[in-house]
N, C-alpha and C. Protein backbone atom coordinates (compact mmCIF):
# COMPACT_ATOMS: atom_id res chain seq x y z
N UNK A 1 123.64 105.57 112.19
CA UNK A 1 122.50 104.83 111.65
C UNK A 1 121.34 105.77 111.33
N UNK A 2 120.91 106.44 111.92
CA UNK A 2 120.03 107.65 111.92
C UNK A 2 119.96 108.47 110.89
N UNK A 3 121.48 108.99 110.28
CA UNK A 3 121.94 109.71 108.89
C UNK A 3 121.45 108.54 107.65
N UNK A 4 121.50 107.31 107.66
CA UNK A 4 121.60 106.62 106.90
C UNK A 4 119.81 106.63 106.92
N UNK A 5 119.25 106.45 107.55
CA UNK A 5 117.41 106.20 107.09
C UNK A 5 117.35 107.43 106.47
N UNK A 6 117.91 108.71 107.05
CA UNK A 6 117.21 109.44 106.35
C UNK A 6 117.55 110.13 104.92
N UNK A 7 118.80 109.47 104.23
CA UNK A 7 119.08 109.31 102.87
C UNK A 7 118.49 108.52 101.88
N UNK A 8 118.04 107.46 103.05
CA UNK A 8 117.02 105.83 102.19
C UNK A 8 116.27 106.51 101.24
N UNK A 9 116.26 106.07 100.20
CA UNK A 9 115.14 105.98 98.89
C UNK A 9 113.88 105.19 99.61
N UNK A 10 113.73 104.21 100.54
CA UNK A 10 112.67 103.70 100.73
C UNK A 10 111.73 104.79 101.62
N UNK A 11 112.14 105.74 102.20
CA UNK A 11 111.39 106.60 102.82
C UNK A 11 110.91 107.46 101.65
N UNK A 12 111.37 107.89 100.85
CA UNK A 12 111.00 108.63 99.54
C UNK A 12 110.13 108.00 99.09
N UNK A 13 109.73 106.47 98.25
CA UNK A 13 109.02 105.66 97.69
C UNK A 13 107.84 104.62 98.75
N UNK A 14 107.58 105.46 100.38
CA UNK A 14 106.75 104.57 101.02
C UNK A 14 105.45 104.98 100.30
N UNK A 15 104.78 106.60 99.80
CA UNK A 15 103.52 106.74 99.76
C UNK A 15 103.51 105.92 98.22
N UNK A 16 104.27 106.01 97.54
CA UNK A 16 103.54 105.03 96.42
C UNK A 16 103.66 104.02 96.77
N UNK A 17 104.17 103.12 97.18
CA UNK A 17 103.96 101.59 97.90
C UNK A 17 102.71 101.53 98.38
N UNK A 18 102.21 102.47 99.12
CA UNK A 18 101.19 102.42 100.07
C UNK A 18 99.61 102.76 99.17
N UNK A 19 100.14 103.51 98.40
CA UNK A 19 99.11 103.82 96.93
C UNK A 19 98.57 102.71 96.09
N UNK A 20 100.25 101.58 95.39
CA UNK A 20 99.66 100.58 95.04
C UNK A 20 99.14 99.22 95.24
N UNK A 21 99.21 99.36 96.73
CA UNK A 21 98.75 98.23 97.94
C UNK A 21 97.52 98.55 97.77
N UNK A 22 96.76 100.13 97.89
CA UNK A 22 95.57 100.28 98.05
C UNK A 22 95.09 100.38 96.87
N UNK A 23 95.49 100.29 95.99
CA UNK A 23 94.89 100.09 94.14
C UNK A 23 94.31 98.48 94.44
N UNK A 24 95.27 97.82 94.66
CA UNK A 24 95.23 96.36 94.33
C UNK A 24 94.15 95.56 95.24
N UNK A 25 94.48 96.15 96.82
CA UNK A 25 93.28 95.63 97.65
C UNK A 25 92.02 96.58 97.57
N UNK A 26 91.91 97.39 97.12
CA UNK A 26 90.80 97.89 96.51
C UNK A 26 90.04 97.28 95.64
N UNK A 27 90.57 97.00 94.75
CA UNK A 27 90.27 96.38 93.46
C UNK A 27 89.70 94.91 93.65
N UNK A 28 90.76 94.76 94.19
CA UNK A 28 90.08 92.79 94.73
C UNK A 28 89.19 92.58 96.21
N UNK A 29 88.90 93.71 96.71
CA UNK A 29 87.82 93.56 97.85
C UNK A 29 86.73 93.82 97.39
N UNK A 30 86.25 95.08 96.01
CA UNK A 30 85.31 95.01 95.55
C UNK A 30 84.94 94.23 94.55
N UNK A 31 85.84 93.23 93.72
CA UNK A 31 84.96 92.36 93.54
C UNK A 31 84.81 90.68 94.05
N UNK A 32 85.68 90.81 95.47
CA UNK A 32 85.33 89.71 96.14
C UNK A 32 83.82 89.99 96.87
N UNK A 33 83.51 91.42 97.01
CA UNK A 33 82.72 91.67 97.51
C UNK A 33 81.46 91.35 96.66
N UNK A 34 81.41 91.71 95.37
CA UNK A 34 80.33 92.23 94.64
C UNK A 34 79.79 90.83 93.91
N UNK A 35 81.28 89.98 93.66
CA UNK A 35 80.72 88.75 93.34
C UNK A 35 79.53 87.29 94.53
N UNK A 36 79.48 87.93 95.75
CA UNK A 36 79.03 87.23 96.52
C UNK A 36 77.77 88.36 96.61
N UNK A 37 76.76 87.84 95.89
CA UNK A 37 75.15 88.69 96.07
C UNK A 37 75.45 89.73 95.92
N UNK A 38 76.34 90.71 95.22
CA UNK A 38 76.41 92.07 95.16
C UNK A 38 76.14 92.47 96.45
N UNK A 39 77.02 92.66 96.74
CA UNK A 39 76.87 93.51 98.30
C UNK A 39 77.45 94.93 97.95
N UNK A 40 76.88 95.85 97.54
CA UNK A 40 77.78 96.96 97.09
C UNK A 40 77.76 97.83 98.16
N UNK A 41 77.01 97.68 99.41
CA UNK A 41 77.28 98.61 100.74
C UNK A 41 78.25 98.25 101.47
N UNK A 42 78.61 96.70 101.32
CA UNK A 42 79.58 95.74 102.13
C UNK A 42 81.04 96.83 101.23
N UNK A 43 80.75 96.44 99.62
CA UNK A 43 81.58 96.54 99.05
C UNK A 43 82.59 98.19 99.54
N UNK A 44 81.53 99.50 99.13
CA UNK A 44 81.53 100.42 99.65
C UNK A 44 81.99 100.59 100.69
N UNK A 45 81.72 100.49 101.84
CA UNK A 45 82.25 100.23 103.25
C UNK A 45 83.88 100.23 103.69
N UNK A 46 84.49 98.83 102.61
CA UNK A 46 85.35 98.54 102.93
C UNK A 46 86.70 99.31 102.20
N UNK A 47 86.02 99.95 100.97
CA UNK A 47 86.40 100.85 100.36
C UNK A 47 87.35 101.88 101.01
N UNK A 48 86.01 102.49 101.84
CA UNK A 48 86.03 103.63 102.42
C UNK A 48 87.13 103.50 103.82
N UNK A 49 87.14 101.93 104.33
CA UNK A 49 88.16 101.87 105.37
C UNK A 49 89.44 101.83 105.12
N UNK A 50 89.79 101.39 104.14
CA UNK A 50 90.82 101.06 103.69
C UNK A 50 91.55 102.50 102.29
N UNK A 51 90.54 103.15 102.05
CA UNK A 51 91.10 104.79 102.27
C UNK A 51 91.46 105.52 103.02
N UNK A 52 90.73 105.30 103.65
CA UNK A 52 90.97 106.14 105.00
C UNK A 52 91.97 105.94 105.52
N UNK A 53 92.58 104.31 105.90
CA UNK A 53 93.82 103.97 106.16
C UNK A 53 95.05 104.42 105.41
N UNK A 54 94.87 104.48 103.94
CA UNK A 54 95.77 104.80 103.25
C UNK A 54 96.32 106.23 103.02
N UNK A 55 95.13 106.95 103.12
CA UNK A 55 95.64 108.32 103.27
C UNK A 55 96.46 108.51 105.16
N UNK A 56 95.72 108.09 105.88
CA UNK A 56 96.65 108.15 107.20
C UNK A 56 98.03 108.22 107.34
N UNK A 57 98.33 106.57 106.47
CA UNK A 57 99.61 106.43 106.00
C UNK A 57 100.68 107.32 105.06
N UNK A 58 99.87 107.88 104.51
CA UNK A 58 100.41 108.71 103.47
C UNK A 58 100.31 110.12 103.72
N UNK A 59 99.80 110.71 104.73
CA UNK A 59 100.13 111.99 105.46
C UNK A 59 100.94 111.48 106.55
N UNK A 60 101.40 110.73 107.24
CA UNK A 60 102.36 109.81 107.98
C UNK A 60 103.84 110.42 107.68
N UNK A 61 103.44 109.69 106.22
CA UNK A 61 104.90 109.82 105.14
C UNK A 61 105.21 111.54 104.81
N UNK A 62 104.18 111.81 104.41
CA UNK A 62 104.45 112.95 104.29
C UNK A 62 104.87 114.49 105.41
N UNK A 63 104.70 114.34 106.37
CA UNK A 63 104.59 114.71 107.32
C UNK A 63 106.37 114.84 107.84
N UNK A 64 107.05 112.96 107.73
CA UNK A 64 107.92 112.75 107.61
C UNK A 64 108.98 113.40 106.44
N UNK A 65 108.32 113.24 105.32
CA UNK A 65 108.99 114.19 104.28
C UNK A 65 109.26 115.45 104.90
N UNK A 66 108.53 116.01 105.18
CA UNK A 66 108.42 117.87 105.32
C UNK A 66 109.28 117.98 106.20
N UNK A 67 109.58 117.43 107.20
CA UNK A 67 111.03 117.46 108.08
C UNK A 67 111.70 116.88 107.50
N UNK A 68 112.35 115.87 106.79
CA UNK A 68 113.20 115.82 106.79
C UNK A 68 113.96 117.01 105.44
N UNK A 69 112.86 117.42 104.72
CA UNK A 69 113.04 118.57 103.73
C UNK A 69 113.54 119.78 104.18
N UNK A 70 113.17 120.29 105.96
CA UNK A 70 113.81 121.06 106.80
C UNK A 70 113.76 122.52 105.68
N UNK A 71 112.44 122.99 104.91
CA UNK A 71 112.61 124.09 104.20
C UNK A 71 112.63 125.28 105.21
N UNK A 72 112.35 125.39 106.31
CA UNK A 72 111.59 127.00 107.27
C UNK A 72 112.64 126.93 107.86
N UNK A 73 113.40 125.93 108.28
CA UNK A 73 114.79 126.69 108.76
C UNK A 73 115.76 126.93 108.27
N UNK A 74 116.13 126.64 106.84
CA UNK A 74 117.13 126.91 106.34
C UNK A 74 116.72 127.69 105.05
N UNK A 75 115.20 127.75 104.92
CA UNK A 75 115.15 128.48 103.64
C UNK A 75 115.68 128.45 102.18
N UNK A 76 115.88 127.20 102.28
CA UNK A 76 117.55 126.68 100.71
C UNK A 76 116.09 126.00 99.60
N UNK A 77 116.10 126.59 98.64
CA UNK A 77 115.32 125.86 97.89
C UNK A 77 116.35 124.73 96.45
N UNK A 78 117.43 125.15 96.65
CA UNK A 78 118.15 124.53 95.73
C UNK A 78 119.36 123.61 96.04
N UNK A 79 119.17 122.33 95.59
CA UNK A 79 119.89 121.17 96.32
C UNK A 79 120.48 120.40 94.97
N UNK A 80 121.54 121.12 94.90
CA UNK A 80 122.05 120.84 93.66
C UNK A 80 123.74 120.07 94.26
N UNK A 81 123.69 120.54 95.53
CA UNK A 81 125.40 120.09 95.81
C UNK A 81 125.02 118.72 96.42
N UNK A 82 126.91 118.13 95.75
CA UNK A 82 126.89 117.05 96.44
C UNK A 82 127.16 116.71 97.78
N UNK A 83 126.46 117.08 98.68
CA UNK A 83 126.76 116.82 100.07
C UNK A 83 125.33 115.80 100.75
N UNK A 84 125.97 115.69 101.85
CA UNK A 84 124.93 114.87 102.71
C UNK A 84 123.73 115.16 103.13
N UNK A 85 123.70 116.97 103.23
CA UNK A 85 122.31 117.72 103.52
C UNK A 85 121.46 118.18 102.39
N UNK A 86 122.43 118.59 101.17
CA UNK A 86 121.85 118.78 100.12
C UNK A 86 120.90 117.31 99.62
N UNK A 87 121.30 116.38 99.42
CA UNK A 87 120.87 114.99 99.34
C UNK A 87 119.36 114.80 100.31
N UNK A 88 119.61 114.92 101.19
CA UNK A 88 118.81 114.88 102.59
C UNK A 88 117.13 115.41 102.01
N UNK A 89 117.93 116.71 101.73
CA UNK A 89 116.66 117.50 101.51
C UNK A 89 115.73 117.34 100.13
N UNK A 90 116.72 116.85 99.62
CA UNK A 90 116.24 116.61 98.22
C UNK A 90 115.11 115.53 97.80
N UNK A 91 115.64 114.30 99.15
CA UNK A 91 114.82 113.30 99.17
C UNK A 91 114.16 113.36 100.66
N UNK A 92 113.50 114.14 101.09
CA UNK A 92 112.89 115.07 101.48
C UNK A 92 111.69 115.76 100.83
N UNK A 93 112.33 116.49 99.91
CA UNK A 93 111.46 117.04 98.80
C UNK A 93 110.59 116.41 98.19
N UNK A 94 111.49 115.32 97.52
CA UNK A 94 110.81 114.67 96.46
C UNK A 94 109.97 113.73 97.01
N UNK A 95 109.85 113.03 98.20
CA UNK A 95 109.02 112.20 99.37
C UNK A 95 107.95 113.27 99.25
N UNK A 96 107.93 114.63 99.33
CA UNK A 96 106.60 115.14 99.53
C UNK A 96 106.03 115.04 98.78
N UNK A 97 106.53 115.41 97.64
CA UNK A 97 105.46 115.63 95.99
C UNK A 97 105.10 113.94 95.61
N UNK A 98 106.08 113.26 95.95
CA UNK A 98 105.07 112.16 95.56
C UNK A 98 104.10 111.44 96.57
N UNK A 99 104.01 111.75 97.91
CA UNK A 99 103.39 111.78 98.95
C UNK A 99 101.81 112.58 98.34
N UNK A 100 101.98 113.97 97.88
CA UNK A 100 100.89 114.68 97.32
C UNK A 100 99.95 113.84 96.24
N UNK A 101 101.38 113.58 95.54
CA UNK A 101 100.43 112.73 93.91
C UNK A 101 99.80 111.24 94.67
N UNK A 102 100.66 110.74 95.26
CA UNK A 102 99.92 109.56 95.71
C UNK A 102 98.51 109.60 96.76
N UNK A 103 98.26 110.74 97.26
CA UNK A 103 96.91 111.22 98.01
C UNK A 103 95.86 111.20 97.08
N UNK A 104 96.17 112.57 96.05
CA UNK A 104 95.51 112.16 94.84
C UNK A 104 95.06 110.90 94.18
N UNK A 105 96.40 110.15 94.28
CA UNK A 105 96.04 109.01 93.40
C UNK A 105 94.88 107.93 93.97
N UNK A 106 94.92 107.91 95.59
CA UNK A 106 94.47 107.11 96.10
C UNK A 106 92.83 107.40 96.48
N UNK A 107 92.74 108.66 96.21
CA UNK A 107 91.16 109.39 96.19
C UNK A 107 90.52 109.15 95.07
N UNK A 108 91.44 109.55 93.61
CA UNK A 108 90.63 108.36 92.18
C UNK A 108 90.29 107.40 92.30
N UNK A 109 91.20 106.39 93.04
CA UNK A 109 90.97 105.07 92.97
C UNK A 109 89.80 104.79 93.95
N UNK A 110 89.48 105.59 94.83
CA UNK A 110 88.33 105.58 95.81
C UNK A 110 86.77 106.11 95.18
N UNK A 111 86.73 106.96 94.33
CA UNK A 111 85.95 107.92 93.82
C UNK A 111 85.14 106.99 93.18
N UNK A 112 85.29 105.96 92.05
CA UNK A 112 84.06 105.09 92.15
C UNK A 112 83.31 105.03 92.82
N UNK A 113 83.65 103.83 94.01
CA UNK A 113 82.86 103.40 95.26
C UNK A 113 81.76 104.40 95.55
N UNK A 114 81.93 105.16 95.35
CA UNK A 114 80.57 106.48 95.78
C UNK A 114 80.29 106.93 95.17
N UNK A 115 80.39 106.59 93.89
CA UNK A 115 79.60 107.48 92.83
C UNK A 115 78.71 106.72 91.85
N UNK A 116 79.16 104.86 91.96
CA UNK A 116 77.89 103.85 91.58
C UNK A 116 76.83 103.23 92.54
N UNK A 117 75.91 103.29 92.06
CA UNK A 117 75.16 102.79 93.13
C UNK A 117 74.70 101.19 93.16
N UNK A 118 75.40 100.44 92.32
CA UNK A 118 75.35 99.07 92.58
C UNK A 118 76.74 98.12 91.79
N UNK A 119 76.62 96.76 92.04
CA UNK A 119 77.86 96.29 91.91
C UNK A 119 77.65 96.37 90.25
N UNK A 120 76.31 95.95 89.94
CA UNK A 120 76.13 95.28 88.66
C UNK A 120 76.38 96.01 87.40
């Protein structure tokens, strides 16, 4: 059972899940927020918690990637065979880089919030 999670595609595809959860409740907390008296510090605020959470999650994942990518002990940068470790590592790999882009992604989507200074 153990071999089998760590082949899952869903461990590969958690930081963008977790990216477009925080697009979407981003998006709709600031303007549930902003439409009630502009609260843009409320708004801001919640922004900022719910980044914060998301990157957690997403160095979580990534973290997870980087082992299971196992590059410093085996030193193999090329995972071209069809085997079970080659595979492993591959989605491994590729869990990191999109782990990276989705950090990124989730700091754009944050970067508003602090750079307007009202809802309106």
């Amino acid at each position: 059972m153990e071999k089998a999670r760590h082949t899952s595609l869903w461990q590969m595809i958690a930081a963008p899940i977790v990216w477009a959860v925080h697009f979407c409740a981003v998006y709709a907390w600031t303007a549930s927020a902003c439409a009630h008296a502009g609260a843009a510090e409320e708004a801001r605020l919640g922004v900022a918690l719910m980044t914060l959470a998301a990157l957690g999650l997403i160095a979580v994942f990534a973290w997870r990637a980087w082992r299971q990518w196992d590059l410093l002990s085996e030193n193999d940068h090329v995972h071209d065979a069809p085997t079970d470790g080659h595979r492993r590592r591959f989605l491994g790999h590729a869990g990191l880089l999109l782990s990276m882009v989705s950090a990124i992604g989730v700091s754009f989507v944050a970067a508003p919030a602090f750079y307007i200074g009202s809802c309106l």
